[in-house]
N, C-alpha and C. Protein backbone atom coordinates (compact mmCIF):
# COMPACT_ATOMS: atom_id res chain seq x y z
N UNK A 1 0.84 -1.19 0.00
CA UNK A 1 0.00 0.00 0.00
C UNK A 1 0.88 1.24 0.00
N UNK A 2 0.50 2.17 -0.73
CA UNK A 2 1.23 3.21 -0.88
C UNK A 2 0.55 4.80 0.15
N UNK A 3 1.41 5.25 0.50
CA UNK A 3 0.58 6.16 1.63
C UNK A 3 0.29 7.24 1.08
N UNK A 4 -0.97 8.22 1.87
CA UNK A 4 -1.24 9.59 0.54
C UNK A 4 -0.48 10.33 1.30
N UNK A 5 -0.20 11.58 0.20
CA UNK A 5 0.83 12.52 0.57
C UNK A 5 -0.16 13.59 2.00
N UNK A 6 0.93 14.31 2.21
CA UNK A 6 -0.03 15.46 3.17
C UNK A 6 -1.22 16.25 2.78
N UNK A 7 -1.23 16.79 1.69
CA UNK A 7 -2.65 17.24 0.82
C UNK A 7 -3.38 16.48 1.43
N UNK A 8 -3.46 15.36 0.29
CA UNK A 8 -4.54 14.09 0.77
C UNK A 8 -5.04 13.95 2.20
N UNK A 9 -4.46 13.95 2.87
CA UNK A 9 -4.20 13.52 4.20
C UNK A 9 -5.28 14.62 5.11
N UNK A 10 -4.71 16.39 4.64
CA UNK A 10 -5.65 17.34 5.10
C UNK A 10 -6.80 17.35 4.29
N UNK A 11 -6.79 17.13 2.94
CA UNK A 11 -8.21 16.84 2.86
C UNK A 11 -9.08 16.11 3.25
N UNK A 12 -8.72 14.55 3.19
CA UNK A 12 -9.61 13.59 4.30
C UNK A 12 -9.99 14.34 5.88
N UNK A 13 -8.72 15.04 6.17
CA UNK A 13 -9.26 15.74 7.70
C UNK A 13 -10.53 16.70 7.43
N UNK A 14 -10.29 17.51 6.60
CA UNK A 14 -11.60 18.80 6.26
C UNK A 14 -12.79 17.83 6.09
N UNK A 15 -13.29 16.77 5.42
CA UNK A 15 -13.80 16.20 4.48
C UNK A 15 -14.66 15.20 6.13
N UNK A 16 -13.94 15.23 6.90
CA UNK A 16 -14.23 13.96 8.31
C UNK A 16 -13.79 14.78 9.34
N UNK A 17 -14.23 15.36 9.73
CA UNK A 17 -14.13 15.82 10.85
C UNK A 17 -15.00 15.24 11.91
N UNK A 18 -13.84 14.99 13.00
CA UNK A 18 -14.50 14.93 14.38
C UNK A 18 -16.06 14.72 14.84
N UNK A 19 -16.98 13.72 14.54
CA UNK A 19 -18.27 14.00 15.08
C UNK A 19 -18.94 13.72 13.70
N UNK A 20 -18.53 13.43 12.75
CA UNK A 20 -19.33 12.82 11.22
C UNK A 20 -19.26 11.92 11.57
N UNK A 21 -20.70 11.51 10.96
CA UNK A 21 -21.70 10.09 11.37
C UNK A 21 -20.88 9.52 9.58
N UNK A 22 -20.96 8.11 9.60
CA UNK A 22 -20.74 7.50 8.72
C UNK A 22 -21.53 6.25 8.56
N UNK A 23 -21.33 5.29 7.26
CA UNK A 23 -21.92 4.69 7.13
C UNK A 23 -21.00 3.29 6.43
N UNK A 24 -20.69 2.28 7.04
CA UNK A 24 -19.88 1.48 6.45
C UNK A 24 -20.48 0.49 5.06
N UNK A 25 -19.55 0.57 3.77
CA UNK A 25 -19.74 0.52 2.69
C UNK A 25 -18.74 -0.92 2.49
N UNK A 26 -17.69 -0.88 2.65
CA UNK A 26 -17.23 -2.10 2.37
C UNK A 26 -15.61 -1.60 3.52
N UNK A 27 -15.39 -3.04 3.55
CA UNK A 27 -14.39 -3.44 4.33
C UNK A 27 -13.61 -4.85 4.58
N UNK A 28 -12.57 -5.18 4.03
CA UNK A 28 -11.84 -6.23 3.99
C UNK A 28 -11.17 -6.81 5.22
N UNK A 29 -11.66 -6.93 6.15
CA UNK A 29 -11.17 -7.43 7.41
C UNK A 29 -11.90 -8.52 8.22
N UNK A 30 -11.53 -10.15 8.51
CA UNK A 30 -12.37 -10.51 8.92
C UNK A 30 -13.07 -10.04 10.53
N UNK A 31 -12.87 -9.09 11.29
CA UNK A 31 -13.39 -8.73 12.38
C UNK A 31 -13.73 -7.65 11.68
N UNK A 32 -14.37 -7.19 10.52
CA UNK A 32 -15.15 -5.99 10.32
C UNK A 32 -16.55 -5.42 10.69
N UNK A 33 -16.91 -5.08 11.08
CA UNK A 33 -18.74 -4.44 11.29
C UNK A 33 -19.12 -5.25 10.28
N UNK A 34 -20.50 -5.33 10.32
CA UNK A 34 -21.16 -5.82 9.28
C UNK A 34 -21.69 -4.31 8.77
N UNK A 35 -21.22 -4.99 6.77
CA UNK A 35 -22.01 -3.76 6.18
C UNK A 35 -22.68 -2.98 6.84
N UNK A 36 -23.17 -1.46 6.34
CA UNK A 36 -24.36 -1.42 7.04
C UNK A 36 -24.14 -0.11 8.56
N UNK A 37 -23.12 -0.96 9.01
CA UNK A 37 -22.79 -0.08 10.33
C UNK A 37 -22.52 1.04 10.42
N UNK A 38 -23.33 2.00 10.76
CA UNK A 38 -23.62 3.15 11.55
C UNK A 38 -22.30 3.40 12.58
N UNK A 39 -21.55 4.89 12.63
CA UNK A 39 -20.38 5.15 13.35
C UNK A 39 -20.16 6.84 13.47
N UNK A 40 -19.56 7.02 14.67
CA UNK A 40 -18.95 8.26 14.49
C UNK A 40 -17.40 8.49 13.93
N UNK A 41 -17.01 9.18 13.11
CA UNK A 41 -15.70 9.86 13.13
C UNK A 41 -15.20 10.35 14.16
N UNK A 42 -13.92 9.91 14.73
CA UNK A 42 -12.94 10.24 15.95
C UNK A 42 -11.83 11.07 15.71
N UNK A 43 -11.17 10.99 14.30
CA UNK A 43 -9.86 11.28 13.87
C UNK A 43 -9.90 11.02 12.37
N UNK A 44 -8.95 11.30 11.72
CA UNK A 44 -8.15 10.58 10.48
C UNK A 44 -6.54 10.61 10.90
N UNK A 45 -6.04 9.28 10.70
CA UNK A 45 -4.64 9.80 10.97
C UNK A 45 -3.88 9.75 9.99
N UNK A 46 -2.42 9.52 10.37
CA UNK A 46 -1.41 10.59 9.23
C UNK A 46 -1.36 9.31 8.01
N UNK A 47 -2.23 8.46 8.00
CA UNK A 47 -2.80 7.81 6.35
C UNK A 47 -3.39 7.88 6.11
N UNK A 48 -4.17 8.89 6.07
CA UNK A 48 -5.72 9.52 5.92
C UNK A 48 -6.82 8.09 6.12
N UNK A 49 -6.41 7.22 6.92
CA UNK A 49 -7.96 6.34 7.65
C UNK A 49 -8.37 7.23 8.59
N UNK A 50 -10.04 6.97 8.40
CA UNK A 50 -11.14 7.33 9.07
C UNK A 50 -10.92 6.33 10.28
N UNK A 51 -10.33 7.09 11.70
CA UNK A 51 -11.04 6.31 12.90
C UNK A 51 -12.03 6.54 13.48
N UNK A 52 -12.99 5.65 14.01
CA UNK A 52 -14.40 5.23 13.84
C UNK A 52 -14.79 4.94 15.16
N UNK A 53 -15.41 5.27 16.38
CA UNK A 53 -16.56 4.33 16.86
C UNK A 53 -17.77 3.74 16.48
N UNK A 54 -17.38 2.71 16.14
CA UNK A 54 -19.17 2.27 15.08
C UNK A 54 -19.92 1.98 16.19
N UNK A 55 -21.17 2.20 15.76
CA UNK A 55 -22.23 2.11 16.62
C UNK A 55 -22.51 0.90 17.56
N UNK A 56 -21.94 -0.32 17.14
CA UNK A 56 -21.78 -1.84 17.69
C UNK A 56 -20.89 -2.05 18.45
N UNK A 57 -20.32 -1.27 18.74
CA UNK A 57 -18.81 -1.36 19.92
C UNK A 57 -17.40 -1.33 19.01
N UNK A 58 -17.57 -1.75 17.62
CA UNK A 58 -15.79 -2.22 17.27
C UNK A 58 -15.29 -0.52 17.00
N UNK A 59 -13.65 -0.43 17.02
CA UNK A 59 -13.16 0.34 16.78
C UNK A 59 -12.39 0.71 15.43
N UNK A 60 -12.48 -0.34 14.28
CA UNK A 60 -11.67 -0.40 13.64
C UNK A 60 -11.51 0.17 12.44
N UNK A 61 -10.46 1.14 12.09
CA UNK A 61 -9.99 2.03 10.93
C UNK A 61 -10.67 1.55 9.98
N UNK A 62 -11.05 2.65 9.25
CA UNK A 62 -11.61 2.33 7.83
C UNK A 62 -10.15 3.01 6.56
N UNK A 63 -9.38 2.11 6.68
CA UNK A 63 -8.59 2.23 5.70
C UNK A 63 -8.79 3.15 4.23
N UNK A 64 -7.89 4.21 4.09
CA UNK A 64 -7.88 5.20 2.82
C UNK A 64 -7.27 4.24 1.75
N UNK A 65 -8.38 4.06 1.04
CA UNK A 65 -7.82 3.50 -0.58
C UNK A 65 -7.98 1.97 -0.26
N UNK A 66 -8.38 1.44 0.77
CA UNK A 66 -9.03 -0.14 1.18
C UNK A 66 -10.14 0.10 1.53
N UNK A 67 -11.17 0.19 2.13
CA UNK A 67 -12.07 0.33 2.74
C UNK A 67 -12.74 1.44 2.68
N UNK A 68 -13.91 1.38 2.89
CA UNK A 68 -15.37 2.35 2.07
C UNK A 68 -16.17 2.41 3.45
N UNK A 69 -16.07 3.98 3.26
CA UNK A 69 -17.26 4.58 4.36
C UNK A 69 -18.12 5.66 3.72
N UNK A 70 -19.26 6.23 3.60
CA UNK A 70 -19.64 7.01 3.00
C UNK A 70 -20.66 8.23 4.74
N UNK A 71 -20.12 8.97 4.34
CA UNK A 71 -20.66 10.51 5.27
C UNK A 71 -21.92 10.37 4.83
N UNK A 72 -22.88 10.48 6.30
CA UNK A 72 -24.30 10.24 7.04
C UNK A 72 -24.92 11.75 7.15
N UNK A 73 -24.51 12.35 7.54
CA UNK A 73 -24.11 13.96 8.29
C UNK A 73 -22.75 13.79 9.37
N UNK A 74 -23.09 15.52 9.55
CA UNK A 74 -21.50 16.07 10.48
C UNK A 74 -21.93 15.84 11.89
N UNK A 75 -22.84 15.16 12.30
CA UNK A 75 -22.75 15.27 13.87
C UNK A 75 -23.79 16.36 14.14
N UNK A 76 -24.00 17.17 14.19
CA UNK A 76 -24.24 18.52 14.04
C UNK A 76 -25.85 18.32 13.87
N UNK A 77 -26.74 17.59 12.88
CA UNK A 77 -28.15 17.85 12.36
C UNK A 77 -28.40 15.93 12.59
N UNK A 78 -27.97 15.43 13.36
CA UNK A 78 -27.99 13.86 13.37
C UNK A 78 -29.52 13.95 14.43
């Protein structure tokens, strides 16, 4: 896997901020959420993954350029 540069990186931050609800789309991990799962945005870190509390208890990164989350709302109008 190749890592995104810093751009990338602040854009995923603008783009996910802190308190965006998400919606899990796909994910290659066998301890993944099931499709489907409902989460807040915590962070992105310096590989632009979305870290996540999903609504089911797991914690686990939604990988930039592996794994698919699609923005619910910002927290904000939830």
């Amino acid at each position: 896997m190749r890592f995104p540069n810093k751009e990338i990186v602040e854009k995923v931050r603008r783009e996910y901020p802190a308190g965006t609800r998400v919606e899990l789309v796909r994910m290659d991990d066998c301890q993944a959420p099931p499709l489907g799962t409902l989460g807040t945005v915590t962070g992105v870190d310096d590989t632009a993954s979305l870290m996540v509390d999903w609504d089911n208890g797991s914690g686990l990164n939604v990988v930039y350029g592996e794994d698919l989350a699609v923005k619910i709302g910002d927290g904000d109008n939830d």
